[in-house]
N, C-alpha and C. Protein backbone atom coordinates (compact mmCIF):
# COMPACT_ATOMS: atom_id res chain seq x y z
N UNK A 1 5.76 -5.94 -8.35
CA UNK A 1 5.10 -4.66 -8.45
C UNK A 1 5.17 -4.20 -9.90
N UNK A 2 3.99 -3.71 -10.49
CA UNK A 2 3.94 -3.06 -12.25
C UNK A 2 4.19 -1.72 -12.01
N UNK A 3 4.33 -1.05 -13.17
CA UNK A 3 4.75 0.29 -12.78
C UNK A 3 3.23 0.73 -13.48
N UNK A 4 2.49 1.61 -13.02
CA UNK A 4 1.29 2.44 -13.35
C UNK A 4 1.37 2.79 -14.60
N UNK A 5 2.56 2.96 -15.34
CA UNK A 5 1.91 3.90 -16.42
C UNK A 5 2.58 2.64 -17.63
N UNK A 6 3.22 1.48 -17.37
CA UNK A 6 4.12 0.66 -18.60
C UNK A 6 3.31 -0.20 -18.36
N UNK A 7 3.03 -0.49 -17.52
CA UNK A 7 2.07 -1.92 -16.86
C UNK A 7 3.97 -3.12 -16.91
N UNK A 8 5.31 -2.72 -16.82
CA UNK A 8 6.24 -3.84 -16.59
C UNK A 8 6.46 -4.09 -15.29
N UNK A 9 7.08 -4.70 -15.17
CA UNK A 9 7.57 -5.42 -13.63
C UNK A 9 8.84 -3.99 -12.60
N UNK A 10 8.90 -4.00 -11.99
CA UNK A 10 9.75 -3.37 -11.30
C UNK A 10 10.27 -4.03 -10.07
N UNK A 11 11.52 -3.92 -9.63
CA UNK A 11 11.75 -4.66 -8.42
C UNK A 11 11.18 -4.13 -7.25
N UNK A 12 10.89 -4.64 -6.41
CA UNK A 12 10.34 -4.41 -5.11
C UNK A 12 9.91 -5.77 -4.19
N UNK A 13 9.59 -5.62 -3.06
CA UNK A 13 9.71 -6.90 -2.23
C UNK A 13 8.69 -6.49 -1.27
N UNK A 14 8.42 -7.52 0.14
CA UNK A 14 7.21 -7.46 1.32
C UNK A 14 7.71 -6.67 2.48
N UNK A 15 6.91 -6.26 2.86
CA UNK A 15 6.82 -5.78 4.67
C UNK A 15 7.00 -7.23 5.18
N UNK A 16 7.75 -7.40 6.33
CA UNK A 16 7.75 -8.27 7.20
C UNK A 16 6.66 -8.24 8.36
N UNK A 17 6.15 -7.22 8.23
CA UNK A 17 5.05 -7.08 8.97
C UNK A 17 3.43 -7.05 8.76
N UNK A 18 3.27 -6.16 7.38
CA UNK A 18 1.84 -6.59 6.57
C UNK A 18 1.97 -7.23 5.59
N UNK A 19 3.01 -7.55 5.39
CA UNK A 19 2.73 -8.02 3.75
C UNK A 19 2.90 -7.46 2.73
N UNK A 20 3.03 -5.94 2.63
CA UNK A 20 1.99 -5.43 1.54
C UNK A 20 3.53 -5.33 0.69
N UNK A 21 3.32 -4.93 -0.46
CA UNK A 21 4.15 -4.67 -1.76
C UNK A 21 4.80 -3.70 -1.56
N UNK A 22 6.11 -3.21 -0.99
CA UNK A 22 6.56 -1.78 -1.74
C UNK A 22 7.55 -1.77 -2.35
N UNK A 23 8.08 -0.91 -2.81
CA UNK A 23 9.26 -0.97 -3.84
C UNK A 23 10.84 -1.48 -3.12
N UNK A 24 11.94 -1.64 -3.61
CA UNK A 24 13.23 -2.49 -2.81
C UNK A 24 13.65 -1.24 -2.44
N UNK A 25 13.63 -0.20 -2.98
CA UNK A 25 14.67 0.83 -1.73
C UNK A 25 13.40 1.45 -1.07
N UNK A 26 12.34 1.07 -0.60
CA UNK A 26 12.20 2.02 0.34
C UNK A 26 12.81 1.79 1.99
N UNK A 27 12.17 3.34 2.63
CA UNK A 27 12.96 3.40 3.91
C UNK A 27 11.53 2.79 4.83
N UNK A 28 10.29 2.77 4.42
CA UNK A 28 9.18 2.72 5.20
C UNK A 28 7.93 2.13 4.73
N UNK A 29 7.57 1.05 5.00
CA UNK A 29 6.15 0.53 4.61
C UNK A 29 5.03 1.80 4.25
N UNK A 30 4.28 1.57 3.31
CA UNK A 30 3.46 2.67 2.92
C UNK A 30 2.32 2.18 3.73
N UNK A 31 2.42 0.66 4.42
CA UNK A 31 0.81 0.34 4.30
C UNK A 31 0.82 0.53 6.21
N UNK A 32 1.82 0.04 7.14
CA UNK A 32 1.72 -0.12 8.22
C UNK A 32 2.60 0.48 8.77
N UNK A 33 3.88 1.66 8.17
CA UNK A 33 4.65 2.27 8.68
C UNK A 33 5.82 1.58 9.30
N UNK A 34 6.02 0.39 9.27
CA UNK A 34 7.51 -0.12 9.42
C UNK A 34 8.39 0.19 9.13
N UNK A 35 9.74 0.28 9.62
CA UNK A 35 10.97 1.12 8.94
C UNK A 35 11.60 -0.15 8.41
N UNK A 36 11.88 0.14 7.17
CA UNK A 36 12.35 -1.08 6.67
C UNK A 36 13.66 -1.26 6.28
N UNK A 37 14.66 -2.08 6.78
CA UNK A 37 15.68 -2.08 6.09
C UNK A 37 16.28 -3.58 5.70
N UNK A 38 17.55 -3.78 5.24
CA UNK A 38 17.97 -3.98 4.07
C UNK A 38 17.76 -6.14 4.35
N UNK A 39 16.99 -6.29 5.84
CA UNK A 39 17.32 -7.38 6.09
C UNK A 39 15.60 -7.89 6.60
N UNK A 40 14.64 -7.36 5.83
CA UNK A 40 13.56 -6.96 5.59
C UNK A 40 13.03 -7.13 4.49
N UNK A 41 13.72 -7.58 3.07
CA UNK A 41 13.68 -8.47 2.11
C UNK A 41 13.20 -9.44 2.27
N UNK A 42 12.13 -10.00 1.42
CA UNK A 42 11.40 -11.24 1.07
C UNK A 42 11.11 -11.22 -0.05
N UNK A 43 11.00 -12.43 -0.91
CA UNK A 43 10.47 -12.55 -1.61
C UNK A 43 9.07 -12.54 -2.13
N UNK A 44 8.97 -11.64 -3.47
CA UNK A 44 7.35 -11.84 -3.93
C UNK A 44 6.63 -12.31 -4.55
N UNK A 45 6.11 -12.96 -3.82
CA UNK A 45 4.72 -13.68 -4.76
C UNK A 45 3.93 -13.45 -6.11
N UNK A 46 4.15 -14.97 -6.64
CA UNK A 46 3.41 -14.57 -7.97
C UNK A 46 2.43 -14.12 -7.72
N UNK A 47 2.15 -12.81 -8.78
CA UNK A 47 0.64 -11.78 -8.66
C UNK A 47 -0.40 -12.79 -9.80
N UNK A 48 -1.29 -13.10 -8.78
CA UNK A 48 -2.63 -13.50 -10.45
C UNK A 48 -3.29 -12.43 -10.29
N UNK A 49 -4.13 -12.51 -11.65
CA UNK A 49 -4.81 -11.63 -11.53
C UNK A 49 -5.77 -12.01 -10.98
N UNK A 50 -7.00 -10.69 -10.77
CA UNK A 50 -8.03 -10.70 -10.41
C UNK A 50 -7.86 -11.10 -8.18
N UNK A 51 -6.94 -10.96 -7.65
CA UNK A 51 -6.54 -11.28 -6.33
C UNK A 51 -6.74 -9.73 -5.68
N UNK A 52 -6.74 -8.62 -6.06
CA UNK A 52 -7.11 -7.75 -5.28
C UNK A 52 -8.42 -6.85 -5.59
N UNK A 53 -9.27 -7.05 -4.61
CA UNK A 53 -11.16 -6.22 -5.11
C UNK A 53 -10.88 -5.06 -4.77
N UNK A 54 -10.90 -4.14 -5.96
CA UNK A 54 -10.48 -2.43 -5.82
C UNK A 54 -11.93 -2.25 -5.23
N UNK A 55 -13.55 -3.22 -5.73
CA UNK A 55 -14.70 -2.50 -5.16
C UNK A 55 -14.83 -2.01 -3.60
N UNK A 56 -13.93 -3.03 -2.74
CA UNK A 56 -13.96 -3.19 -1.03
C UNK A 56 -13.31 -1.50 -0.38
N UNK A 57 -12.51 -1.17 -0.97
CA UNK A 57 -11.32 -0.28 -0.86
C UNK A 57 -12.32 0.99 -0.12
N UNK A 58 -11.79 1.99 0.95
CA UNK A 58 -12.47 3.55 1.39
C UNK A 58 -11.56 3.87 1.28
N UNK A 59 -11.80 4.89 0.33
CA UNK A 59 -10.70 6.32 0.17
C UNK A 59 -10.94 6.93 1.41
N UNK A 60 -9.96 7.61 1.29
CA UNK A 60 -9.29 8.60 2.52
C UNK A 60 -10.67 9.69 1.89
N UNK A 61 -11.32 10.41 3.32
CA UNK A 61 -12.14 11.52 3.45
C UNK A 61 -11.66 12.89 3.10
N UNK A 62 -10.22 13.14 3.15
CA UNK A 62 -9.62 13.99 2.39
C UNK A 62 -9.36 14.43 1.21
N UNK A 63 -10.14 15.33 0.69
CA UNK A 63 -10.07 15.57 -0.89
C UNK A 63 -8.98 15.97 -1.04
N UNK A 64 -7.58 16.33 -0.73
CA UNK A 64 -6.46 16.06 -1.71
C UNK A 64 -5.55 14.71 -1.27
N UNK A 65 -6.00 13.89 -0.21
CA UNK A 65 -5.47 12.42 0.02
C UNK A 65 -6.29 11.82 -1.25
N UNK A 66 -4.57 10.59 -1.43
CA UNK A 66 -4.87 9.67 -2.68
C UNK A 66 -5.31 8.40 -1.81
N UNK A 67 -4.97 8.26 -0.31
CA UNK A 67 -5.05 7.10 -0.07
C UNK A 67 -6.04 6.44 0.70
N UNK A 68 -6.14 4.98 1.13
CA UNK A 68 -7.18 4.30 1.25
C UNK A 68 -7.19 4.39 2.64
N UNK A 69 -8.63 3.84 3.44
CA UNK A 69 -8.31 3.92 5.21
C UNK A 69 -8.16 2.33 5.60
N UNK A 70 -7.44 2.22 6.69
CA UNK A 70 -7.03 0.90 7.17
C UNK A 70 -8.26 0.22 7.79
N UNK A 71 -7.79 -0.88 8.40
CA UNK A 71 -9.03 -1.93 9.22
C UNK A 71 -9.07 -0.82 10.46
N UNK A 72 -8.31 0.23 11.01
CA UNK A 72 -8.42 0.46 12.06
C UNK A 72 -9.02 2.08 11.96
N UNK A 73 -9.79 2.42 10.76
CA UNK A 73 -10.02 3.54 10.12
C UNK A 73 -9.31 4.88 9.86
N UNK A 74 -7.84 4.34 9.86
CA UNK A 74 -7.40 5.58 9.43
C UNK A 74 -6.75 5.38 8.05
N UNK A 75 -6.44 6.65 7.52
CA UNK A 75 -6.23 6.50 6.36
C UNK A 75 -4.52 6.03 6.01
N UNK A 76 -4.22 4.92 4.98
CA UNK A 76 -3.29 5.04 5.20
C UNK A 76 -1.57 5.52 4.31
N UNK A 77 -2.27 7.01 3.71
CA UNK A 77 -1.37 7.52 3.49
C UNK A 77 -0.88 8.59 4.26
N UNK A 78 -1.81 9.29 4.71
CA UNK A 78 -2.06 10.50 5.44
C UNK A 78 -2.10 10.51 7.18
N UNK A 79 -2.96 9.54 7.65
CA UNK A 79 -2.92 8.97 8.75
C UNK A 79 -4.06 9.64 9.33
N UNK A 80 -5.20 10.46 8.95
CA UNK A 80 -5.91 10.68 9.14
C UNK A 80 -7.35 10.11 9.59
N UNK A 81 -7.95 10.38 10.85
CA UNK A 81 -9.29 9.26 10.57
C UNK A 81 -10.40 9.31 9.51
N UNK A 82 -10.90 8.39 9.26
CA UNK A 82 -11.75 7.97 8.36
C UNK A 82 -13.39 8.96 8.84
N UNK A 83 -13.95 10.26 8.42
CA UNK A 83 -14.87 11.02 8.84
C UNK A 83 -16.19 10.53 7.48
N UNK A 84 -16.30 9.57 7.19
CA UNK A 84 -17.40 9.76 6.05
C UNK A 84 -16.93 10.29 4.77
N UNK A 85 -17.77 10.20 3.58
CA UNK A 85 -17.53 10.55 2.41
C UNK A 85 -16.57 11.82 2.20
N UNK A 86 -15.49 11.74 1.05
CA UNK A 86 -15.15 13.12 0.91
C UNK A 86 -16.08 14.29 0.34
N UNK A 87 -15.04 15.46 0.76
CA UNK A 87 -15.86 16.44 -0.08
C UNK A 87 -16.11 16.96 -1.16
């Protein structure tokens, strides 16, 4: 995982369940809500570039949600369903 604003490495590891990237202490998957603990560690995969298409991505319909909606249309920071364009 890079950090947003250094572009360096930071530690962090997988969901055992999606996959997705989050940081090593969290308590909860950001992407599928798993509670994660300490035996829930995996290792992460070298990142290449160009492996994730930001074009595919739906923002959350909520104009103060930052986050994107899932395969199952909800959003998944907020948990909100996916209603069409924001406002």
């Amino acid at each position: 995982m890079k950090c947003p604003h250094c572009g360096q490495r930071i530690g962090g590891r997988n969901c055992s369940s999606c996959n997705a990237e989050v940081l090593e202490d969290s308590f909860f998957c950001h992407r599928c809500g798993l509670k994660l603990g300490k035996e829930e560690s995996l290792p992460i995969p070298s990142e290449k570039e160009g492996d994730t298409d930001f074009s595919r991505r739906i923002l959350c319909s909520d104009g103060n949600c930052i986050g994107v909606v899932n395969e199952q249309g909800f959003c998944k920071v907020c948990g909100k369903p996916y209603t069409g364009d924001p406002p």
